[in-house]
C-alpha atoms as a PDB file:
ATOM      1  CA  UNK A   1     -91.590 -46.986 110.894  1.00  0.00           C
ATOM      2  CA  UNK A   2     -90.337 -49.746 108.811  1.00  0.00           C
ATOM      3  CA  UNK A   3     -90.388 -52.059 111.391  1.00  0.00           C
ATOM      4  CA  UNK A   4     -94.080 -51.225 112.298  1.00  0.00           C
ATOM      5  CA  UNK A   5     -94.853 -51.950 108.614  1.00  0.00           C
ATOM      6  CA  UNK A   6     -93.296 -54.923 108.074  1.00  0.00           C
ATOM      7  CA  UNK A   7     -91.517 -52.665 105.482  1.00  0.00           C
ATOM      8  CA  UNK A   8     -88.207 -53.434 103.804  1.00  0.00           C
ATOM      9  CA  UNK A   9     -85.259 -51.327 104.919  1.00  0.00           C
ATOM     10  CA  UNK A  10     -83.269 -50.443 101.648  1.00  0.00           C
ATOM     11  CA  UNK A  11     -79.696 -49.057 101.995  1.00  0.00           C
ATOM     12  CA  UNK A  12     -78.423 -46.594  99.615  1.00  0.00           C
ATOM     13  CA  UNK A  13     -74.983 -45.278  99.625  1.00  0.00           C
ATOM     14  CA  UNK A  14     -73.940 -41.630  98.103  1.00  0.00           C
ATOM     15  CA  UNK A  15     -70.538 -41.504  96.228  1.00  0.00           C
ATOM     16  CA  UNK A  16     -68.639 -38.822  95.423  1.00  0.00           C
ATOM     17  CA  UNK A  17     -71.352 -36.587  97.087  1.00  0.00           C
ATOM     18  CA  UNK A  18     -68.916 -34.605  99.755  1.00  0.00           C
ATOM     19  CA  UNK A  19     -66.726 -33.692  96.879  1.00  0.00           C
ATOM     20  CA  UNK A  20     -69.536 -31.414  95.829  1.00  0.00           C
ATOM     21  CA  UNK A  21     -70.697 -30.529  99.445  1.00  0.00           C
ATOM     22  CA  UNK A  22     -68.757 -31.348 101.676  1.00  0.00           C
ATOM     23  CA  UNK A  23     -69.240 -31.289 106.088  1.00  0.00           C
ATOM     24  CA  UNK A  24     -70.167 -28.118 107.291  1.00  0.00           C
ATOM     25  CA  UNK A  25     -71.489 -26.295 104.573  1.00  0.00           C
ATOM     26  CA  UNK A  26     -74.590 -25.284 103.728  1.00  0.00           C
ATOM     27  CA  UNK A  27     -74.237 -24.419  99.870  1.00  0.00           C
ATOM     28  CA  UNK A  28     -72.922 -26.898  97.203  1.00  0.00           C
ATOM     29  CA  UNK A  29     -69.451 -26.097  95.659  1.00  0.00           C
ATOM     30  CA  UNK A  30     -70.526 -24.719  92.081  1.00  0.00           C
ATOM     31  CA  UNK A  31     -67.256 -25.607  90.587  1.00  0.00           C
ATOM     32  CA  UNK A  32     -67.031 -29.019  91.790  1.00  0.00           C
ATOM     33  CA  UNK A  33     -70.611 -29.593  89.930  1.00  0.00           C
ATOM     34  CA  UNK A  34     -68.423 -31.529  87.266  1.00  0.00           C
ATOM     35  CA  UNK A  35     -67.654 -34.695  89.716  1.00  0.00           C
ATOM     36  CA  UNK A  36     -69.032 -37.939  89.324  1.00  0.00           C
ATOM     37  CA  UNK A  37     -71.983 -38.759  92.257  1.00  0.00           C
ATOM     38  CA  UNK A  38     -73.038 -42.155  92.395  1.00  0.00           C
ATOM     39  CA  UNK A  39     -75.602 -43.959  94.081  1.00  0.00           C
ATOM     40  CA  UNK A  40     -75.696 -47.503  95.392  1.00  0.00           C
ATOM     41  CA  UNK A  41     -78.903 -48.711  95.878  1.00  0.00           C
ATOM     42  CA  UNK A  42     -78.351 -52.293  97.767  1.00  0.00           C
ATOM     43  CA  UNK A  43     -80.253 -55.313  98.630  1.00  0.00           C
ATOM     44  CA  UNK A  44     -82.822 -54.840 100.511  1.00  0.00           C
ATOM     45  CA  UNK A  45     -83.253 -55.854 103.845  1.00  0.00           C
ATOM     46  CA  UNK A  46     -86.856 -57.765 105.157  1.00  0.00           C
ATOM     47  CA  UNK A  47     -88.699 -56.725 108.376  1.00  0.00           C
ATOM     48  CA  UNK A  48     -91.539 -59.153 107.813  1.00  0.00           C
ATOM     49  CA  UNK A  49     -90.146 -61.265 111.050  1.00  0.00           C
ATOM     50  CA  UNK A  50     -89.276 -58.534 113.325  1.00  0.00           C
ATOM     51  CA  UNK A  51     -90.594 -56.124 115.461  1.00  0.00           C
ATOM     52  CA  UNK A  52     -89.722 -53.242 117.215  1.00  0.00           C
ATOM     53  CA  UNK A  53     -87.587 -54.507 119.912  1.00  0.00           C
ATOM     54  CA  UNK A  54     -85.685 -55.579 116.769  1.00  0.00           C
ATOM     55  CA  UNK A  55     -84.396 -52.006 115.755  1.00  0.00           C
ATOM     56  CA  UNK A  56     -80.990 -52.256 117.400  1.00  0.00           C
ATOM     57  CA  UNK A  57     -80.504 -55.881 115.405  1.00  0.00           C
ATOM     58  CA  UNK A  58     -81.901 -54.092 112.273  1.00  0.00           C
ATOM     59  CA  UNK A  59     -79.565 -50.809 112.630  1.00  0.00           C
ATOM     60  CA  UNK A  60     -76.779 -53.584 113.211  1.00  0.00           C
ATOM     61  CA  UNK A  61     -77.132 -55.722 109.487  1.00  0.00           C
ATOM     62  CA  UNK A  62     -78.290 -52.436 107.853  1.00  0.00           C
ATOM     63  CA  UNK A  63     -74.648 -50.476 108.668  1.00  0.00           C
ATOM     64  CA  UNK A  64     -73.199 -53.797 107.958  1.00  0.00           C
ATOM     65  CA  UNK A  65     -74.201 -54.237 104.921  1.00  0.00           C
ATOM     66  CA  UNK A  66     -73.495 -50.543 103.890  1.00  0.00           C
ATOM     67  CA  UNK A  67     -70.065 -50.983 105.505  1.00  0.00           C
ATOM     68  CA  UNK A  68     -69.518 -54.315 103.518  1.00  0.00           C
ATOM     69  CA  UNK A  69     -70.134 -51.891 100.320  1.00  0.00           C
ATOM     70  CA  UNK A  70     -68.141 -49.087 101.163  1.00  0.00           C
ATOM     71  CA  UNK A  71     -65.471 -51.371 102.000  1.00  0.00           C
ATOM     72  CA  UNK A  72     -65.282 -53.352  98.726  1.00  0.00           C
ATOM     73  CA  UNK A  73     -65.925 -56.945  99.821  1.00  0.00           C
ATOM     74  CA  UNK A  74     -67.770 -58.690  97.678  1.00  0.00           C
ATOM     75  CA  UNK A  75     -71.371 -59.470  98.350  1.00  0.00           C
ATOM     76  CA  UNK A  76     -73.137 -62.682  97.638  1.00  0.00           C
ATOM     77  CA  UNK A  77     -75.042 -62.309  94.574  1.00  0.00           C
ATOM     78  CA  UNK A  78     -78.806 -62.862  94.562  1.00  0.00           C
ATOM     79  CA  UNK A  79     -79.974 -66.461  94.050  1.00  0.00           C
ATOM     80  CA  UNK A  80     -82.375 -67.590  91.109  1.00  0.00           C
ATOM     81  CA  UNK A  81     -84.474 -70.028  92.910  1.00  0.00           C
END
Protein backbone atom coordinates (compact mmCIF):
# COMPACT_ATOMS: atom_id res chain seq x y z
CA UNK A 1 0.00 0.00 0.00
CA UNK A 2 2.79 2.28 0.74
CA UNK A 3 4.42 1.67 -2.25
CA UNK A 4 1.22 2.39 -4.35
CA UNK A 5 1.11 5.74 -2.50
CA UNK A 6 4.29 6.90 -2.80
CA UNK A 7 3.93 6.71 1.05
CA UNK A 8 6.79 6.69 3.52
CA UNK A 9 7.44 3.38 5.27
CA UNK A 10 8.17 4.28 9.03
CA UNK A 11 9.76 1.59 11.28
CA UNK A 12 8.89 1.39 14.82
CA UNK A 13 10.42 -0.96 17.21
CA UNK A 14 8.58 -2.26 20.62
CA UNK A 15 10.88 -2.65 23.73
CA UNK A 16 10.34 -4.37 26.58
CA UNK A 17 6.87 -5.38 25.14
CA UNK A 18 7.27 -9.47 25.47
CA UNK A 19 8.13 -8.97 29.07
CA UNK A 20 4.51 -8.03 29.51
CA UNK A 21 3.14 -10.48 26.81
CA UNK A 22 5.14 -12.58 25.81
CA UNK A 23 4.84 -15.50 22.48
CA UNK A 24 1.98 -17.53 22.73
CA UNK A 25 -0.30 -15.90 24.89
CA UNK A 26 -3.23 -14.31 24.41
CA UNK A 27 -3.66 -12.20 27.74
CA UNK A 28 -1.04 -9.68 29.07
CA UNK A 29 0.84 -10.68 32.31
CA UNK A 30 -0.96 -8.33 34.97
CA UNK A 31 1.97 -8.40 37.24
CA UNK A 32 4.54 -7.61 34.82
CA UNK A 33 2.36 -4.26 34.04
CA UNK A 34 5.22 -2.45 36.06
CA UNK A 35 8.04 -2.93 33.16
CA UNK A 36 9.32 -0.32 31.13
CA UNK A 37 7.85 -0.54 27.16
CA UNK A 38 9.48 1.61 24.84
CA UNK A 39 8.95 2.59 21.46
CA UNK A 40 11.39 3.53 18.73
CA UNK A 41 9.96 5.36 16.17
CA UNK A 42 12.90 5.59 13.34
CA UNK A 43 13.68 7.45 10.27
CA UNK A 44 11.55 7.13 7.88
CA UNK A 45 12.02 5.50 4.80
CA UNK A 46 10.82 7.30 1.11
CA UNK A 47 8.84 5.38 -1.58
CA UNK A 48 8.50 8.40 -3.82
CA UNK A 49 11.04 6.52 -6.45
CA UNK A 50 9.79 3.08 -6.26
CA UNK A 51 7.20 0.97 -7.25
CA UNK A 52 5.84 -2.17 -6.62
CA UNK A 53 8.30 -4.47 -8.06
CA UNK A 54 10.35 -2.62 -5.41
CA UNK A 55 8.74 -4.36 -2.28
CA UNK A 56 11.38 -7.05 -1.84
CA UNK A 57 14.23 -4.01 -1.98
CA UNK A 58 11.91 -2.03 0.41
CA UNK A 59 11.29 -5.10 2.97
CA UNK A 60 15.23 -5.44 2.59
CA UNK A 61 16.40 -1.54 3.99
CA UNK A 62 13.24 -1.50 6.18
CA UNK A 63 14.48 -4.85 8.42
CA UNK A 64 17.83 -3.35 8.01
CA UNK A 65 17.36 -0.49 9.43
CA UNK A 66 15.26 -2.00 12.34
CA UNK A 67 18.04 -4.58 12.72
CA UNK A 68 20.73 -1.73 12.75
CA UNK A 69 18.53 -0.41 15.90
CA UNK A 70 18.00 -3.41 17.70
CA UNK A 71 21.52 -4.13 17.33
CA UNK A 72 22.98 -0.89 18.76
CA UNK A 73 25.06 0.50 15.88
CA UNK A 74 24.93 3.80 15.59
CA UNK A 75 22.92 5.48 12.91
CA UNK A 76 23.90 8.48 10.93
CA UNK A 77 22.22 11.39 12.31
CA UNK A 78 19.92 13.51 10.14
CA UNK A 79 21.60 16.28 8.13
CA UNK A 80 20.63 20.11 8.43
CA UNK A 81 20.87 21.10 4.89
Amino acid sequence: MALQCSAPIVPVIIRGASRVMPKQHFVPMWNYWSEEITLEILEPIETENLDVNSKKELMDRTWTAMDRALSGAPRALPSNN
